[in-house]
N, C-alpha and C. Protein backbone atom coordinates (compact mmCIF):
# COMPACT_ATOMS: atom_id res chain seq x y z
N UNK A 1 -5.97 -20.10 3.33
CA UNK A 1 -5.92 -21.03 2.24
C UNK A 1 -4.56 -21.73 2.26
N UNK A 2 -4.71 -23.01 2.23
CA UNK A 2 -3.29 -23.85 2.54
C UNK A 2 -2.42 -23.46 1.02
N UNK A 3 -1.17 -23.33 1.03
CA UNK A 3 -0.33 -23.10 -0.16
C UNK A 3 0.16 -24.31 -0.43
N UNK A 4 0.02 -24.85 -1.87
CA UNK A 4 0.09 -26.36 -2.42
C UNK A 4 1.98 -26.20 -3.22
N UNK A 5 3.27 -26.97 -2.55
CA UNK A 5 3.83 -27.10 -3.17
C UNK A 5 3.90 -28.29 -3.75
N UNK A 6 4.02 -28.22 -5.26
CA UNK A 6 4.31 -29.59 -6.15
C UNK A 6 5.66 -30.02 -6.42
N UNK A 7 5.93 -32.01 -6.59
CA UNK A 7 7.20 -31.71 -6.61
C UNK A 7 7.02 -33.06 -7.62
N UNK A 8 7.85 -33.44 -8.88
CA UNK A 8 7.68 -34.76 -9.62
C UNK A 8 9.20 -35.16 -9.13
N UNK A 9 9.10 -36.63 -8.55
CA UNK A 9 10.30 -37.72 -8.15
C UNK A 9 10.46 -38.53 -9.42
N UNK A 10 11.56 -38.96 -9.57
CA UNK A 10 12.03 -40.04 -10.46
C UNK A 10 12.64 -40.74 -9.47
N UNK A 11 12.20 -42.31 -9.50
CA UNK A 11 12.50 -43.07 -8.67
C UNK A 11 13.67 -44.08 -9.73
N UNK A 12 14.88 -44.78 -9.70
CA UNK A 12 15.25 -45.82 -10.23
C UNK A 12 15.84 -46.80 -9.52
N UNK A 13 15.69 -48.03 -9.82
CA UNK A 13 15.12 -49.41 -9.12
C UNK A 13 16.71 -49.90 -10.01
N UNK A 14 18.05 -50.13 -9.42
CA UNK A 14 19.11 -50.78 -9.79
C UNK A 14 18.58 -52.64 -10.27
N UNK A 15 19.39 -53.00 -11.10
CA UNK A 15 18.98 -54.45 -10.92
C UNK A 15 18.96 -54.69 -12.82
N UNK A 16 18.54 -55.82 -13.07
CA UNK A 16 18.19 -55.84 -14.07
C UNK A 16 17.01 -56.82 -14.64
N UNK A 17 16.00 -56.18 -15.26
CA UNK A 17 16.26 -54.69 -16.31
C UNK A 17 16.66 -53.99 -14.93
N UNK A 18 16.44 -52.20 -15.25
CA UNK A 18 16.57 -51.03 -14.27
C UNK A 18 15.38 -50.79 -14.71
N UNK A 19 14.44 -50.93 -13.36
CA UNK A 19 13.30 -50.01 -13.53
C UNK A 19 13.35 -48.69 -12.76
N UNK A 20 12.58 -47.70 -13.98
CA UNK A 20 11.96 -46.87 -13.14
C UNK A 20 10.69 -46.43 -12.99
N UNK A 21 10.11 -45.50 -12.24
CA UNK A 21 9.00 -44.79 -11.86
C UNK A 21 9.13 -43.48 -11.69
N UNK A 22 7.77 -42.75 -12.35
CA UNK A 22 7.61 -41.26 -11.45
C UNK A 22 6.23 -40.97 -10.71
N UNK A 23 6.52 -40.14 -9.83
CA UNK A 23 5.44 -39.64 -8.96
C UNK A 23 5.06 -38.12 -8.83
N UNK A 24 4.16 -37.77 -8.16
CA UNK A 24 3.93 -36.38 -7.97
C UNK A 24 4.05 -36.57 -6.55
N UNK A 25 4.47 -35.36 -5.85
CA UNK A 25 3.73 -35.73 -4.56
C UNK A 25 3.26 -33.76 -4.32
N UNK A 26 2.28 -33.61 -3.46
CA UNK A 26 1.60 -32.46 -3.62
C UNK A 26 2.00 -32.41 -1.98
N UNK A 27 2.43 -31.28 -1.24
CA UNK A 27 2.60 -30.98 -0.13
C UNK A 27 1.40 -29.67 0.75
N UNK A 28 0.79 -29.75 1.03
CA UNK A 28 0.04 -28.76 1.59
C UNK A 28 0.37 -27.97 3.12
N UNK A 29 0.65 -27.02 2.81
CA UNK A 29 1.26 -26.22 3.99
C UNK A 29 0.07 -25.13 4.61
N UNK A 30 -0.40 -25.23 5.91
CA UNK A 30 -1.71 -24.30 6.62
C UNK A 30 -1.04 -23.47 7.15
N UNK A 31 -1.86 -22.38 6.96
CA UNK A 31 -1.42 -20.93 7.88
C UNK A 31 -1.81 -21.45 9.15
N UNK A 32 -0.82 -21.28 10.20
CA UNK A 32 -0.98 -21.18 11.62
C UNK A 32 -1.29 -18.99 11.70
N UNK A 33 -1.88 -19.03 12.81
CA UNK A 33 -1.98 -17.44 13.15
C UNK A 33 -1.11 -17.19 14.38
N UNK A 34 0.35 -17.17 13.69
CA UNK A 34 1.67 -16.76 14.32
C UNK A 34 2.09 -15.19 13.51
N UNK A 35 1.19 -14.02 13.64
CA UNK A 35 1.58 -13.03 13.32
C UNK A 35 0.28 -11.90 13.73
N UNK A 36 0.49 -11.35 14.65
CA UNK A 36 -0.41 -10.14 15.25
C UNK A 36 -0.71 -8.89 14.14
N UNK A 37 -1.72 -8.46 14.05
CA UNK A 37 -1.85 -7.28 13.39
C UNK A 37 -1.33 -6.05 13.87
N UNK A 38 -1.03 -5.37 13.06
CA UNK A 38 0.47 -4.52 12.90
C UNK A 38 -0.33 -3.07 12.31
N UNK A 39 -0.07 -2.41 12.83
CA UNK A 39 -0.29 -0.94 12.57
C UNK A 39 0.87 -0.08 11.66
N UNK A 40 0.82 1.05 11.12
CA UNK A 40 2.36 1.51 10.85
C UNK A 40 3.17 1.99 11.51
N UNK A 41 2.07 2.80 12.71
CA UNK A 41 2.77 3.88 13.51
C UNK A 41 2.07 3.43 14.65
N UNK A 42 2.71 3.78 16.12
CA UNK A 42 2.06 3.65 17.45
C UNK A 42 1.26 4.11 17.80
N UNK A 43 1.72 5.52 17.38
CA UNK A 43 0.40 6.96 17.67
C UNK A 43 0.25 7.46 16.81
N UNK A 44 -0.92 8.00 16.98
CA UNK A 44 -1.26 8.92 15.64
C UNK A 44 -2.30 10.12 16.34
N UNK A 45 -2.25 11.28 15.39
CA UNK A 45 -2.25 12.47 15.81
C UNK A 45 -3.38 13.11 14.79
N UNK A 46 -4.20 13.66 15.78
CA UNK A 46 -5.17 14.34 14.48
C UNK A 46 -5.96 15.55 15.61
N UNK A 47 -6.57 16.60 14.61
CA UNK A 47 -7.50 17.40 15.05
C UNK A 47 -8.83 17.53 14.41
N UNK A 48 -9.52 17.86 15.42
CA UNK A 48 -11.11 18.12 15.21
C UNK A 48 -11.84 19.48 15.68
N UNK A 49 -12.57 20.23 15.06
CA UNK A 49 -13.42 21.47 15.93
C UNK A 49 -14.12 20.82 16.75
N UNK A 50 -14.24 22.07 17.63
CA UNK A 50 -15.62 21.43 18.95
C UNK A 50 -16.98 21.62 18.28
N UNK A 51 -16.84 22.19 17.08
CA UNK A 51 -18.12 22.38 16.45
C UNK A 51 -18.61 20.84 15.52
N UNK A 52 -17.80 20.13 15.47
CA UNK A 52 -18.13 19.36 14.32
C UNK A 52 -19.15 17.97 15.60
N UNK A 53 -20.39 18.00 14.02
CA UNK A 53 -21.51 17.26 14.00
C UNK A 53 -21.17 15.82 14.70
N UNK A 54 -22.28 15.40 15.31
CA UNK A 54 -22.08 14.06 15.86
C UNK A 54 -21.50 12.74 14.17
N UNK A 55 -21.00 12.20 14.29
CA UNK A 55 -20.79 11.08 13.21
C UNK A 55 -19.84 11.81 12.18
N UNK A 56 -19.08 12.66 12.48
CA UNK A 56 -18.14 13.74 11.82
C UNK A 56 -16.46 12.77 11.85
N UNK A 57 -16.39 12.16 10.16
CA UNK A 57 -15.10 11.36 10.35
C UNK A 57 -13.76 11.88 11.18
N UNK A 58 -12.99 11.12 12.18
CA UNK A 58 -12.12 11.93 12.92
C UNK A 58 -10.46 11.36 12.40
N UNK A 59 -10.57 10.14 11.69
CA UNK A 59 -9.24 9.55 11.31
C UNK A 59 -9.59 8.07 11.44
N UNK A 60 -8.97 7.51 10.42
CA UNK A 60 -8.93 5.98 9.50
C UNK A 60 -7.42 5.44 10.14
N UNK A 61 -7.50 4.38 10.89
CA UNK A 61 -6.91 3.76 11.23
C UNK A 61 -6.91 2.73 10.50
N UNK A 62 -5.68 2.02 10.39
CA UNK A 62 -5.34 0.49 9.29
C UNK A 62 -4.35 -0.28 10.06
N UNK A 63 -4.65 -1.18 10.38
CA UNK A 63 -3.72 -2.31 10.91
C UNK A 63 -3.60 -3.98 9.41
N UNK A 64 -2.57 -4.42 9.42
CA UNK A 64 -2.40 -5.69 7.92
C UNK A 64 -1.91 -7.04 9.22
N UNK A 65 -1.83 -8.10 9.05
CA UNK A 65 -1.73 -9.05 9.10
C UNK A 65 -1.09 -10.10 8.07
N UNK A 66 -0.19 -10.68 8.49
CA UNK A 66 0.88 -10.86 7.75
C UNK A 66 0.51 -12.56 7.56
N UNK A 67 -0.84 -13.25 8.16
CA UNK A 67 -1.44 -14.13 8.15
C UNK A 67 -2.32 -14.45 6.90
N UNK A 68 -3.24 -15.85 6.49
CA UNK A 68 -3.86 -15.80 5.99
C UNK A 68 -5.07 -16.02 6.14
N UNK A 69 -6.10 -15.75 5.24
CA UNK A 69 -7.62 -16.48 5.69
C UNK A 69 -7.86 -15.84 6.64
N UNK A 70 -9.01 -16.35 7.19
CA UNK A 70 -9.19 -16.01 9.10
C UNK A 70 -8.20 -15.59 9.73
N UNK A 71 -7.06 -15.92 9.75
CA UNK A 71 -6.13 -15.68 10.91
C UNK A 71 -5.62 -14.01 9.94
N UNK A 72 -6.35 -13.14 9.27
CA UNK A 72 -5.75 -12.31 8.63
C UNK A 72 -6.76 -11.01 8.48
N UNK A 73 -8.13 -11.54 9.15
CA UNK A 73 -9.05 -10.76 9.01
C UNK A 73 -9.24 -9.93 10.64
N UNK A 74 -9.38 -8.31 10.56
CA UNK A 74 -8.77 -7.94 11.69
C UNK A 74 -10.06 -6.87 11.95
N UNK A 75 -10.56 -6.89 13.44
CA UNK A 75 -11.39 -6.23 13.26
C UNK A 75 -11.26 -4.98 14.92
N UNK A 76 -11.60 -4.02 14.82
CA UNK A 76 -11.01 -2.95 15.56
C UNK A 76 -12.19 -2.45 16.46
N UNK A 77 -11.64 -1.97 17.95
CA UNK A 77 -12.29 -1.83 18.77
C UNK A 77 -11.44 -0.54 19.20
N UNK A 78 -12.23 0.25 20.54
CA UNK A 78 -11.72 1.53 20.81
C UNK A 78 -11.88 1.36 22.64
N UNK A 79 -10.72 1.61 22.73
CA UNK A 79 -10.79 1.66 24.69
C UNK A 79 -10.14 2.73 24.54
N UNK A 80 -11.06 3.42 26.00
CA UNK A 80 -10.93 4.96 26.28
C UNK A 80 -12.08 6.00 25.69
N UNK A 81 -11.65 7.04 25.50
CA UNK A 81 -12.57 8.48 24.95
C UNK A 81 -13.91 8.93 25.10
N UNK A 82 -13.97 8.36 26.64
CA UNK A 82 -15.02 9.00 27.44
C UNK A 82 -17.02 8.77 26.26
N UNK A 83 -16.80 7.63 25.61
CA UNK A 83 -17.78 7.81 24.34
C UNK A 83 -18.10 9.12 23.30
N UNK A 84 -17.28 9.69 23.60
CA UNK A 84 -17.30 10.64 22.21
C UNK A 84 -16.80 10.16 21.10
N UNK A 85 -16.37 8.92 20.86
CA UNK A 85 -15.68 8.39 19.15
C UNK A 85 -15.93 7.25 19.56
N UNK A 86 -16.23 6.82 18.11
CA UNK A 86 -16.94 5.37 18.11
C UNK A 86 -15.76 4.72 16.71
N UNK A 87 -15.82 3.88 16.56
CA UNK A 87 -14.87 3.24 15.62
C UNK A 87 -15.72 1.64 14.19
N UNK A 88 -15.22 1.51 13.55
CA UNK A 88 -16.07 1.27 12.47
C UNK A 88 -15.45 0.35 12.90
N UNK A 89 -15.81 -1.29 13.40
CA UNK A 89 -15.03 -2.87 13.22
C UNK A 89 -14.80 -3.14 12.47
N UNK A 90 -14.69 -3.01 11.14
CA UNK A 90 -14.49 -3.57 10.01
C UNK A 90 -13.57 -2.86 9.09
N UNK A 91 -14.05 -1.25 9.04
CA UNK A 91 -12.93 -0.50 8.39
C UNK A 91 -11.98 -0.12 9.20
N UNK A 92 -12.12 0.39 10.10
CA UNK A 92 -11.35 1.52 11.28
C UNK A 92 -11.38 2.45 11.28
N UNK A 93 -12.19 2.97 10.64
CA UNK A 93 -12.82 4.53 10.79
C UNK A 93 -13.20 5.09 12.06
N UNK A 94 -13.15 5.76 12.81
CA UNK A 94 -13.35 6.76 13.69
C UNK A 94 -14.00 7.66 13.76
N UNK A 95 -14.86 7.90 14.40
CA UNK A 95 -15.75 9.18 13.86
C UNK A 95 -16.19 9.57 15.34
N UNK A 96 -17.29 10.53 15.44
CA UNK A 96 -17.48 11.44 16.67
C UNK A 96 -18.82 10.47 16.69
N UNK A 97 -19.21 10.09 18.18
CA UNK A 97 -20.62 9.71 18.36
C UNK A 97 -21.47 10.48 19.50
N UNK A 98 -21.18 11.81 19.92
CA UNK A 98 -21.51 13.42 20.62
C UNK A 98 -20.52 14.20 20.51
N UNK A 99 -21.50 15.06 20.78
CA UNK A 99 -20.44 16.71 20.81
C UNK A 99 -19.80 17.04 21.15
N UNK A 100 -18.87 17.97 21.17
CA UNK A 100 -17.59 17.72 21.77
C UNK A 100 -17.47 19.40 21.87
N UNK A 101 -17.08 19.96 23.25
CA UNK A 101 -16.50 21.19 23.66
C UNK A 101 -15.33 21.69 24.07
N UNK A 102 -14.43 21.99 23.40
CA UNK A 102 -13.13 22.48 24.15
C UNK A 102 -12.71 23.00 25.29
N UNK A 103 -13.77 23.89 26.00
CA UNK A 103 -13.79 24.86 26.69
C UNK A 103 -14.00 23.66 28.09
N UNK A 104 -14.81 22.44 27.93
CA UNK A 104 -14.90 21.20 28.70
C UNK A 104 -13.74 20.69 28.92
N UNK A 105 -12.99 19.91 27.45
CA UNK A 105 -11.89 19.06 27.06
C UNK A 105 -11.44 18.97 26.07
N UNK A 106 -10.23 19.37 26.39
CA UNK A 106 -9.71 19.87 24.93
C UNK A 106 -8.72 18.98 24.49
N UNK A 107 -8.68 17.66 24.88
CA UNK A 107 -7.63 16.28 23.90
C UNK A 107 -8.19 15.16 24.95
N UNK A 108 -8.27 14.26 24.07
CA UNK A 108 -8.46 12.88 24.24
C UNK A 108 -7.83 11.66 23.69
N UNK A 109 -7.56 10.47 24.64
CA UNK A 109 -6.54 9.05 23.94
C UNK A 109 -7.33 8.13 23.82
N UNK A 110 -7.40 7.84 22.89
CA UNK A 110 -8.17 6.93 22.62
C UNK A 110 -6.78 5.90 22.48
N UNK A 111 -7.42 4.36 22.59
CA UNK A 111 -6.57 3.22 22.52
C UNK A 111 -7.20 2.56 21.62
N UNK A 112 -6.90 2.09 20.25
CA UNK A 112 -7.66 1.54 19.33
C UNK A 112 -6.93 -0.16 19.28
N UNK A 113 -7.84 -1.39 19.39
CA UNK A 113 -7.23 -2.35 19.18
C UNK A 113 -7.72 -3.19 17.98
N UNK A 114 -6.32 -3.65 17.21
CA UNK A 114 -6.78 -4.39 16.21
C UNK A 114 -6.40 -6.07 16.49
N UNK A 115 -7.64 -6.59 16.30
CA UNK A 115 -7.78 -8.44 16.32
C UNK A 115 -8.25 -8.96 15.72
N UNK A 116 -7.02 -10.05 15.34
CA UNK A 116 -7.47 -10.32 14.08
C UNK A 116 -8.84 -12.15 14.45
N UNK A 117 -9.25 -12.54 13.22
CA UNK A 117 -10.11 -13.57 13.54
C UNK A 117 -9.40 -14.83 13.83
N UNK A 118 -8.16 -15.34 14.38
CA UNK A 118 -7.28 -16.30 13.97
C UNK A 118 -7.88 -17.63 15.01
N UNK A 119 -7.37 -18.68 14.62
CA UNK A 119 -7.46 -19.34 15.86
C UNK A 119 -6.47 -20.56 15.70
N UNK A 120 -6.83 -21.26 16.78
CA UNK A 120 -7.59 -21.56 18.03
C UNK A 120 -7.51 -20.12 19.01
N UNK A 121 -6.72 -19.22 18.47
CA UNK A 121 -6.68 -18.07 19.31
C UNK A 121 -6.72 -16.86 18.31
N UNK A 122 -7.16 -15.85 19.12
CA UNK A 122 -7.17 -14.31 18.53
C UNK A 122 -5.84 -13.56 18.58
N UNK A 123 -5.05 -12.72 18.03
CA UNK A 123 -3.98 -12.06 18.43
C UNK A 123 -4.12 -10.51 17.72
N UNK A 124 -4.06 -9.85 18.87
CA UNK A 124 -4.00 -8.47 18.98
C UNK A 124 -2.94 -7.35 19.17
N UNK A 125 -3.15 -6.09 18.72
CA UNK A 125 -1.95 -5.00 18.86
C UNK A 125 -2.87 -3.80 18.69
N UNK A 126 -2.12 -2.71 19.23
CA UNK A 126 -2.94 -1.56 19.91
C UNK A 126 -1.90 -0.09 19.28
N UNK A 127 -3.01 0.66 19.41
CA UNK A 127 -1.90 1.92 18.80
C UNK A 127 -3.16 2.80 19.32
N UNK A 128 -2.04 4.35 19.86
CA UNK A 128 -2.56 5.57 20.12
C UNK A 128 -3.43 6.79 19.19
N UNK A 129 -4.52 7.13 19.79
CA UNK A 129 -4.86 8.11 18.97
C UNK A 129 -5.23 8.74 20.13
N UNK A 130 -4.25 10.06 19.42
CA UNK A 130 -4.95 11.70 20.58
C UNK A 130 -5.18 12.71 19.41
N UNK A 131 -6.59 12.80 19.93
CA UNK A 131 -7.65 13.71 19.36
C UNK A 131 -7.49 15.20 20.39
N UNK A 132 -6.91 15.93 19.17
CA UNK A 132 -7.04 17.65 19.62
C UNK A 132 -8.58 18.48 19.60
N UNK A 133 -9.24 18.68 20.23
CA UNK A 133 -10.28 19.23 19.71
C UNK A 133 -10.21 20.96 20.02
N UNK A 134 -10.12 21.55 18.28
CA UNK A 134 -9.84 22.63 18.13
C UNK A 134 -10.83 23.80 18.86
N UNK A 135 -10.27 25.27 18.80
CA UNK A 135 -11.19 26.32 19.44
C UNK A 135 -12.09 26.47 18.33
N UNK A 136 -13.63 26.90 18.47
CA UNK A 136 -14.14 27.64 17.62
C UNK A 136 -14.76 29.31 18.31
N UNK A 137 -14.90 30.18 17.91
CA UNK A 137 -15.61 31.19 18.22
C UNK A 137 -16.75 31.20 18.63
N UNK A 138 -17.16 30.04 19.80
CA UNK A 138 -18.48 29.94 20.33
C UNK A 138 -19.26 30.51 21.92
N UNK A 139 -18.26 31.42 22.62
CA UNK A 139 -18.24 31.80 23.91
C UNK A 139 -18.23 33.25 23.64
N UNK A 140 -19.16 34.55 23.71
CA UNK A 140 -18.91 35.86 24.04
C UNK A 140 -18.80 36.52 24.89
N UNK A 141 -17.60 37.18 24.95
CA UNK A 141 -16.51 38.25 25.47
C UNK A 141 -18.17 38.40 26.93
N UNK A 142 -17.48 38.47 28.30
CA UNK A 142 -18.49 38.53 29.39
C UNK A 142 -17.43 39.44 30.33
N UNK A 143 -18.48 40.66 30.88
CA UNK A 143 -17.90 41.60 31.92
C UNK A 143 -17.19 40.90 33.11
N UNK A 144 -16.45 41.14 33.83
CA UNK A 144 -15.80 40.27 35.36
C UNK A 144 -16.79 41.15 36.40
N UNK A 145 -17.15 42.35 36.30
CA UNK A 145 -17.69 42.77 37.27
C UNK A 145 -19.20 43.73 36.71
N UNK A 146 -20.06 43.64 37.38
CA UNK A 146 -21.45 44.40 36.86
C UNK A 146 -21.13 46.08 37.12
C-alpha cells in the first residue's frame, strides 16, 4: 500500500496588490521489495521420538519482512530431510510426513526457505533446522550367540 505524505504550500506573488495562494500537494511513495525475509535465528534446534505419528508437529518456523503488501507476504518451502517433514507454506509449521526410526537415523537438516511474494522479483533467506530424533524403548535385548 503506497504511504500518502501531505503537505499545504503558501505561495506569495510580490507586486502589487501581493497575491497569494494555497495548495495541497499529496506525495505517494510505493514499496519497492528491497528487503528479504528474515528469520531470528540461523538454526534452530529441536527434538522428536522415533515413535511419534506421521503429521506429529516438529517446530514453527517464522520469518517477517520488513516490506509491504505483496512484497511482504512470505511463503516457506523445505530442501533436504529425506521426505520425512513436510512444511506448512503459509504458516511454517513443520511436521512429520512418515515414520521415523532412530536406530535407521538419528538427526536430520532440513533447509527451510522463506520467499516472500515481491516483485518484479521474489527475494529469499534460508535458516537451519536439525531434527534430533529421540530413543524410544522399541528394540528387545537379543542373544549374540544361540
Amino acid at each position: 500500500m503506497p504511504v500518502c505524505f501531505c503537505r499545504v504550500w503558501t505561495v506569495q506573488i510580490l507586486g502589487s496588490p501581493a497575491l497569494t495562494g494555497t495548495g495541497t500537494i499529496n506525495v505517494l511513495v510505493d514499496d519497492i521489495n528491497d528487503n528479504v525475509p528474515t528469520f531470528a535465528s540461523n538454526i534452530h534446534f529441536t527434538e522428536i521420538p522415533e515413535d511419534a505419528p506421521t503429521g506429529t508437529d516438529v517446530l514453527l518456523v517464522n520469518a517477517s519482512d520488513a516490506d509491504a503488501a505483496a512484497n511482504a507476504i512470505i511463503s516457506y518451502s523445505i530442501i533436504g530431510g529425506n521426505s520425512q517433514f513436510t512444511i506448512n507454506p503459509s504458516t511454517g509449521q513443520i511436521i512429520t510426513s512418515a515414520l521415523l526410526d532412530r536406530e535407521t537415523k538419528d538427526n536430520y537438516t532440513l533447509v527451510v526457505v522463506a520467499s516472500d511474494a515481491g516483485s518484479p522479483e521474489s527475494l529469499s533467506s534460508s535458516t537451519s533446522v536439525l531434527v534430533t530424533v529421540t530413543d524410544v524403548n522399541d528394540n528387545p535385548p537379543r542373544f549374540q550367540h544361540h
